[in-house]
Protein backbone atom coordinates (compact mmCIF):
# COMPACT_ATOMS: atom_id res chain seq x y z
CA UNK A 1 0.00 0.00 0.00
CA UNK A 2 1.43 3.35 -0.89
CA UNK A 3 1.48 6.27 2.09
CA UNK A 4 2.57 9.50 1.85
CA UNK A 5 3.74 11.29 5.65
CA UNK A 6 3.96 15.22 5.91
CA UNK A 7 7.25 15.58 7.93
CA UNK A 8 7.59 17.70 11.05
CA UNK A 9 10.64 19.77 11.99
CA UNK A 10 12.73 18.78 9.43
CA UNK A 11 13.97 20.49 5.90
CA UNK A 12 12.18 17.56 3.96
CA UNK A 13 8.63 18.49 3.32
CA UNK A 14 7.43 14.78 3.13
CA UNK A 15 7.68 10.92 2.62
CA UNK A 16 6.58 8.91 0.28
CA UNK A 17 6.94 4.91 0.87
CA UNK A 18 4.94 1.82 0.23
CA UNK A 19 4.61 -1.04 2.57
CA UNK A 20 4.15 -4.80 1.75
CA UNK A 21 3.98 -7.60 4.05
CA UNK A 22 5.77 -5.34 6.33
CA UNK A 23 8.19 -4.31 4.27
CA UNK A 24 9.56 -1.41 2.92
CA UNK A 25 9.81 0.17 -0.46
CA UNK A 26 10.12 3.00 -3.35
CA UNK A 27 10.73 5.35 -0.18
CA UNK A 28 10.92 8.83 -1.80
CA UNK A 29 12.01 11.97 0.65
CA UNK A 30 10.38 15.28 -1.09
CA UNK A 31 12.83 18.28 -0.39
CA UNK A 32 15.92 17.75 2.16
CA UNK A 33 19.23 16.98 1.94
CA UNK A 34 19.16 15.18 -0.96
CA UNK A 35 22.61 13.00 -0.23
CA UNK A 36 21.11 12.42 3.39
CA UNK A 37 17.60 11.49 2.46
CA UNK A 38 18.65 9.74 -0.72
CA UNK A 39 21.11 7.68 1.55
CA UNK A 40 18.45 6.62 4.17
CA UNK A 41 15.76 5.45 1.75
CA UNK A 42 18.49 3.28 -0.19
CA UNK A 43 19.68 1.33 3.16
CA UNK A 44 15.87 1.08 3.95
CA UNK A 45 14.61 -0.05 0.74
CA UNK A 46 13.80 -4.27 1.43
CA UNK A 47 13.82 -4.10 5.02
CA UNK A 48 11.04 -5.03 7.63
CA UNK A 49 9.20 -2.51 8.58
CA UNK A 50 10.17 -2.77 12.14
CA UNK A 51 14.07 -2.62 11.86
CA UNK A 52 14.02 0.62 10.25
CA UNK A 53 12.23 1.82 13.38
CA UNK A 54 14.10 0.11 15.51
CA UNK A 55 17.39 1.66 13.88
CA UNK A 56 16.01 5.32 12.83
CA UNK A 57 13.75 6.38 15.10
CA UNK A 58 14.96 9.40 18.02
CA UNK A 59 18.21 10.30 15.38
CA UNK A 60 18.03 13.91 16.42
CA UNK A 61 19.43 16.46 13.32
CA UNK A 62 20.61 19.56 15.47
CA UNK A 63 18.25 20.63 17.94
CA UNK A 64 15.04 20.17 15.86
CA UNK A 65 13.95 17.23 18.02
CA UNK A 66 13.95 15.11 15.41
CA UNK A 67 15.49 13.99 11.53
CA UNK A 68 14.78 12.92 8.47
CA UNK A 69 15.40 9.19 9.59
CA UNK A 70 12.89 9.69 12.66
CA UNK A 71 10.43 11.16 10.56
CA UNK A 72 10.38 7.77 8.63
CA UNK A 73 10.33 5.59 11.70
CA UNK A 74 7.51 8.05 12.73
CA UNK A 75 5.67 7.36 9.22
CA UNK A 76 6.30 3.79 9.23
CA UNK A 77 4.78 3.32 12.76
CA UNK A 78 1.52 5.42 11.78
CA UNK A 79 1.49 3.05 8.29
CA UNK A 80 1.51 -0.18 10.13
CA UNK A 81 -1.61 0.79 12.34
CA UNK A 82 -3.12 2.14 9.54
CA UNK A 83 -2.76 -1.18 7.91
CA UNK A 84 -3.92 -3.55 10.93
């Protein structure tokens, strides 16, 4: 199922990502650092669903609160309820 997250706090705007059987894929950062974002979505792309949580989510970028990585554990955990 394809989901698209508005991002919080960070320079990328939003995420774009589909999830299949739990796992991830064609994750697509809009705006950002592209090298950053670009670099994230290619070590996500295959993986369950729950390791890129489990590995991204509280990466802090500055003192925003919060990154580009978090913001896709954030979106992942609101995809997977969405698709209980």
């Amino acid at each position: 199922m394809k989901h698209t997250y508005k991002t919080k706090n960070t320079c990328s705007q939003a995420i774009e990502f589909e999830l299949e059987d739990g796992i991830v894929r064609n994750i697509r950062f809009k705006g950002g650092c592209m090298g950053n974002t670009q670099g994230v979505a290619a070590l996500a792309e295959g993986m369950k669903a729950e390791e890129v949580i489990k590995r991204c989510k509280n990466i802090q970028c500055g003192f925003r609160g919060t990154s580009c990585p978090d913001q896709l554990a954030a979106a992942l955990e609101i995809a997977m309820q969405e698709e209980k």
